[in-house]
N, C-alpha and C. Protein backbone atom coordinates (compact mmCIF):
# COMPACT_ATOMS: atom_id res chain seq x y z
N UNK A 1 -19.61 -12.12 -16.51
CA UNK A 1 -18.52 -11.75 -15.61
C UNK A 1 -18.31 -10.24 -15.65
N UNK A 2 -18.46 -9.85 -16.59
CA UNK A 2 -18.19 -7.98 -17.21
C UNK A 2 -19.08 -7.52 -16.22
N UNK A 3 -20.44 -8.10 -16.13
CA UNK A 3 -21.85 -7.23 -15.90
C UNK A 3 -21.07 -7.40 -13.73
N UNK A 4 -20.68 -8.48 -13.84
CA UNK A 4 -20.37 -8.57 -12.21
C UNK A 4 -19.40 -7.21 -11.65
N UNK A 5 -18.30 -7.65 -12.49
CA UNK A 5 -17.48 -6.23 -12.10
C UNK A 5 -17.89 -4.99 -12.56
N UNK A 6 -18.30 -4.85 -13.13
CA UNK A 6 -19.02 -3.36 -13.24
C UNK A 6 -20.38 -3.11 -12.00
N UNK A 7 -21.27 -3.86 -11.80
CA UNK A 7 -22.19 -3.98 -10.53
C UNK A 7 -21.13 -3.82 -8.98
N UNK A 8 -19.95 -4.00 -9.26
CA UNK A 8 -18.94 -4.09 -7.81
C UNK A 8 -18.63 -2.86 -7.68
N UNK A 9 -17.96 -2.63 -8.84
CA UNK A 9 -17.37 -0.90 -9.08
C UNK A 9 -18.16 -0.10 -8.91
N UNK A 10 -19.68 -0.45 -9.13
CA UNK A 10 -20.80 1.10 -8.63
C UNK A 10 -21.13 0.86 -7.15
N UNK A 11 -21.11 -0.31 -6.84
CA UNK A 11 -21.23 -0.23 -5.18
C UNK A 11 -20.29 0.15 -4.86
N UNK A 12 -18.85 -0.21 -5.42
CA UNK A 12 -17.38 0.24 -4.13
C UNK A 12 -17.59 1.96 -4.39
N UNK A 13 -17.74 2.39 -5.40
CA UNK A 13 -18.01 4.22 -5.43
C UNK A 13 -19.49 4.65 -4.90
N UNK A 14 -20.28 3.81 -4.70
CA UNK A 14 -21.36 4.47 -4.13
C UNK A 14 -21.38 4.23 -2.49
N UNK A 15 -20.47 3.06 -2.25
CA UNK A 15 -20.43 3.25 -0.69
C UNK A 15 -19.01 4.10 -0.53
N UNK A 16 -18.02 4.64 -1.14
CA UNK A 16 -17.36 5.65 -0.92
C UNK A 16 -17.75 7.06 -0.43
N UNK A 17 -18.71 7.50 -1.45
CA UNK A 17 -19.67 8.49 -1.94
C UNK A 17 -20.32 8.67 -0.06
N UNK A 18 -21.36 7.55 -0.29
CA UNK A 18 -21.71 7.53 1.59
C UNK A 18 -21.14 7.71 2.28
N UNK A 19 -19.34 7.00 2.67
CA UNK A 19 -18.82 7.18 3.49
C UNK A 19 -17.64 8.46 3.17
N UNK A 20 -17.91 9.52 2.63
CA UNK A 20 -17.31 10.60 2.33
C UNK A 20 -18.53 11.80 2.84
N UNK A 21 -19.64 11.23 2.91
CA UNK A 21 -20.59 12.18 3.21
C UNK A 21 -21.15 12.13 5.07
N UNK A 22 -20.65 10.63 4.90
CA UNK A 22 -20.90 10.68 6.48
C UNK A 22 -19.76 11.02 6.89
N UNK A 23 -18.19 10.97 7.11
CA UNK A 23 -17.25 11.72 7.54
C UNK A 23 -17.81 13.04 7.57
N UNK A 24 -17.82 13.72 6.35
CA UNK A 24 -17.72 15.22 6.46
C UNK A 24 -19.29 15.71 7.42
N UNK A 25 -20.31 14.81 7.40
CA UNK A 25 -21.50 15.11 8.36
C UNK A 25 -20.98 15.02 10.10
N UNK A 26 -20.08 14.82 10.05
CA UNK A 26 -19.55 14.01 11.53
C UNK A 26 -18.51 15.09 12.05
N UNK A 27 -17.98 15.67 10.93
CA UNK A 27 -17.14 16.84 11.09
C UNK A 27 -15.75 16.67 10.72
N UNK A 28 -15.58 15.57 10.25
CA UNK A 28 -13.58 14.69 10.06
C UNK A 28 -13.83 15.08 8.29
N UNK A 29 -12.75 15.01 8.20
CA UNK A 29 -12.38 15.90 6.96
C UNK A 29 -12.27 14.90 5.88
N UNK A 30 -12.69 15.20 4.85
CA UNK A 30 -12.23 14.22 3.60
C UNK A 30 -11.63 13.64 3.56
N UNK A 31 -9.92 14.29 3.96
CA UNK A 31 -8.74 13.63 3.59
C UNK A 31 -8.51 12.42 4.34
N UNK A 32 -9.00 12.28 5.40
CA UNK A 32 -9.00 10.90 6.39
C UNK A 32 -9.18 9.86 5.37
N UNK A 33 -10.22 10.14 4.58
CA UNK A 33 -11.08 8.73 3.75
C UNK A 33 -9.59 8.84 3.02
N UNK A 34 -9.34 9.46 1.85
CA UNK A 34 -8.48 9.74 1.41
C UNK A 34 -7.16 8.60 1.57
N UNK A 35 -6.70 9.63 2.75
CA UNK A 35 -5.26 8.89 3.14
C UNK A 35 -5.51 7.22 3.39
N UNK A 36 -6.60 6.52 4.00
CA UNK A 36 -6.81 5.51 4.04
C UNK A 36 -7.11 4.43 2.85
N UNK A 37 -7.58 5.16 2.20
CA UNK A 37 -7.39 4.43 0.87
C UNK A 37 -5.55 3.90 -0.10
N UNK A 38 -4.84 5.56 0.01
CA UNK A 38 -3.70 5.45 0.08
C UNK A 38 -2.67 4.87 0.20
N UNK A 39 -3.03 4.16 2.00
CA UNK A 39 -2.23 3.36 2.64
C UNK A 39 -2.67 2.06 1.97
N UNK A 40 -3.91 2.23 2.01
CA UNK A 40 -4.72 0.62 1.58
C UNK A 40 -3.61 -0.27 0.08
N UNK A 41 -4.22 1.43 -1.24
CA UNK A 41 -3.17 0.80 -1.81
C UNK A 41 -2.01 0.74 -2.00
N UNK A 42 -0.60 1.87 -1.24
CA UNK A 42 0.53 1.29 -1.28
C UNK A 42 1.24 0.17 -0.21
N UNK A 43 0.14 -0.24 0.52
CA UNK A 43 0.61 -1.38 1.79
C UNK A 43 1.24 -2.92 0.78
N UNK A 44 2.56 -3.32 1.09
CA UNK A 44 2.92 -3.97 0.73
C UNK A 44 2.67 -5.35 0.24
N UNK A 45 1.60 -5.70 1.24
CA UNK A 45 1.02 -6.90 0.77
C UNK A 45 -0.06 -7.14 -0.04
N UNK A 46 -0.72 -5.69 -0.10
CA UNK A 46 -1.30 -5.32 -1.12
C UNK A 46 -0.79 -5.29 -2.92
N UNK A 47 0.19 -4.80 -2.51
CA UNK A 47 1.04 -4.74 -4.10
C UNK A 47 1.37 -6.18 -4.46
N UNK A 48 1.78 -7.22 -3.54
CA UNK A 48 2.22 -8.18 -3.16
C UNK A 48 0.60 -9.56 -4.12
N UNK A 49 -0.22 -8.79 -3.19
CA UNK A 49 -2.00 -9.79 -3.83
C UNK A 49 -1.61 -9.04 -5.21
N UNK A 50 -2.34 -7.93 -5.71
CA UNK A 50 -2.17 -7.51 -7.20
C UNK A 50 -1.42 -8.15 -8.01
N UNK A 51 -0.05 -8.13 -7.97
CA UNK A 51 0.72 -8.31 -8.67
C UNK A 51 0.64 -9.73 -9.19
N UNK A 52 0.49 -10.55 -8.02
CA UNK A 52 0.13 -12.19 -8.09
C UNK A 52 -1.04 -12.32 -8.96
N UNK A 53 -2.53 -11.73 -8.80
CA UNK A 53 -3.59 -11.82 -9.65
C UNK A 53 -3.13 -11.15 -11.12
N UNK A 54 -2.64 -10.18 -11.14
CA UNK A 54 -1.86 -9.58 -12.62
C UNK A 54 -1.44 -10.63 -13.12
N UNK A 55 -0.18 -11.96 -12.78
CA UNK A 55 0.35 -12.79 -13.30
C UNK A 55 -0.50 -14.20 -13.47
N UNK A 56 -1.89 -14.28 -12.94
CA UNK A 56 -2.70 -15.42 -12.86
C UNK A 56 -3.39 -14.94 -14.14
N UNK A 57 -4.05 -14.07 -14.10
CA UNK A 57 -4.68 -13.11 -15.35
C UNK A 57 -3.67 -13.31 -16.65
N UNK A 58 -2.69 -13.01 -16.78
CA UNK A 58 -1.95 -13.13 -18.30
C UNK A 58 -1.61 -14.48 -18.47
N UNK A 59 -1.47 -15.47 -17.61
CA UNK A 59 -1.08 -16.57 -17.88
C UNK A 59 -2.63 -17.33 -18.40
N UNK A 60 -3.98 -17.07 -17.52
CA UNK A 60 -5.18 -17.30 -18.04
C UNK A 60 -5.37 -17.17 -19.53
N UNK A 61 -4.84 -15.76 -19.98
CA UNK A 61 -4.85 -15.41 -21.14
C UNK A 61 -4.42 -15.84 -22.18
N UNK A 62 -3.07 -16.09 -21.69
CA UNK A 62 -1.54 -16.69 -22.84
C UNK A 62 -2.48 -18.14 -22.97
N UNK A 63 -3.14 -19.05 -21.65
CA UNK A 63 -3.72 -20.04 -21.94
C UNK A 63 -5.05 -20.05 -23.18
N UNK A 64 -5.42 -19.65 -22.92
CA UNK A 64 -6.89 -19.37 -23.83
C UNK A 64 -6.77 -19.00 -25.38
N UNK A 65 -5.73 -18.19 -25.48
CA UNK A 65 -5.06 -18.09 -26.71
C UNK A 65 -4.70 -19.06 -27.42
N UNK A 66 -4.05 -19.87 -26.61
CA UNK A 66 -2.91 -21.13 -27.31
C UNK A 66 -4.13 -22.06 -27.47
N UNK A 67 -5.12 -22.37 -26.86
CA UNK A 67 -6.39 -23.22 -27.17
C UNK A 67 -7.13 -22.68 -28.12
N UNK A 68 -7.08 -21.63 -28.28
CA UNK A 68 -8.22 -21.00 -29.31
C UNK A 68 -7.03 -21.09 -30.84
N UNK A 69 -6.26 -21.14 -30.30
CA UNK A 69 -5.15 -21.07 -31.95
C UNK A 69 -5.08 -22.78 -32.14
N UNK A 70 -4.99 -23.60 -31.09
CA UNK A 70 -4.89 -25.58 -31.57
C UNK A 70 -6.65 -25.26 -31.88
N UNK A 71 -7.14 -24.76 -31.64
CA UNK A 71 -8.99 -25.15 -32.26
C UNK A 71 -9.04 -24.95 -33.17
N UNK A 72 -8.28 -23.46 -34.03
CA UNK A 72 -8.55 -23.16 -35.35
C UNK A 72 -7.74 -23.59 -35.90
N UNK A 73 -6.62 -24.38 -35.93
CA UNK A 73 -6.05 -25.53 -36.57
C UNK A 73 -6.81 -26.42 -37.06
């Protein structure tokens, strides 16, 4: 699962990378990419998904714990 998200994270920055190089080849300025990202992450329903996967994630956790502590019982 590690090796997956790390393989995601070099594509999402290497197609950034591209699409920062094709803007500025095109003549539109960095900050376009920029600000769009921005919006991306303070858009509400955005904070809204995160926050929900944040609380699926610790509860996964708190679960796995409490099984791994009744196992070593």
């Amino acid at each position: 699962m590690r090796k997956n998200i790390i393989i995601v994270a070099i594509i999402a920055i290497a197609a950034y990378i591209v699409g920062a190089e094709t803007a500025k080849a095109r003549g539109k300025d960095y900050e376009d990419i920029r600000h769009q990202l921005e919006r991306l992450w303070t858009n509400p329903d955005a904070r809204k998904s995160r926050a929900r996967m944040a609380k699926k994630t610790r509860r996964s956790i708190q679960d796995a714990q409490r099984k791994l502590q009744k196992a070593v019982r």
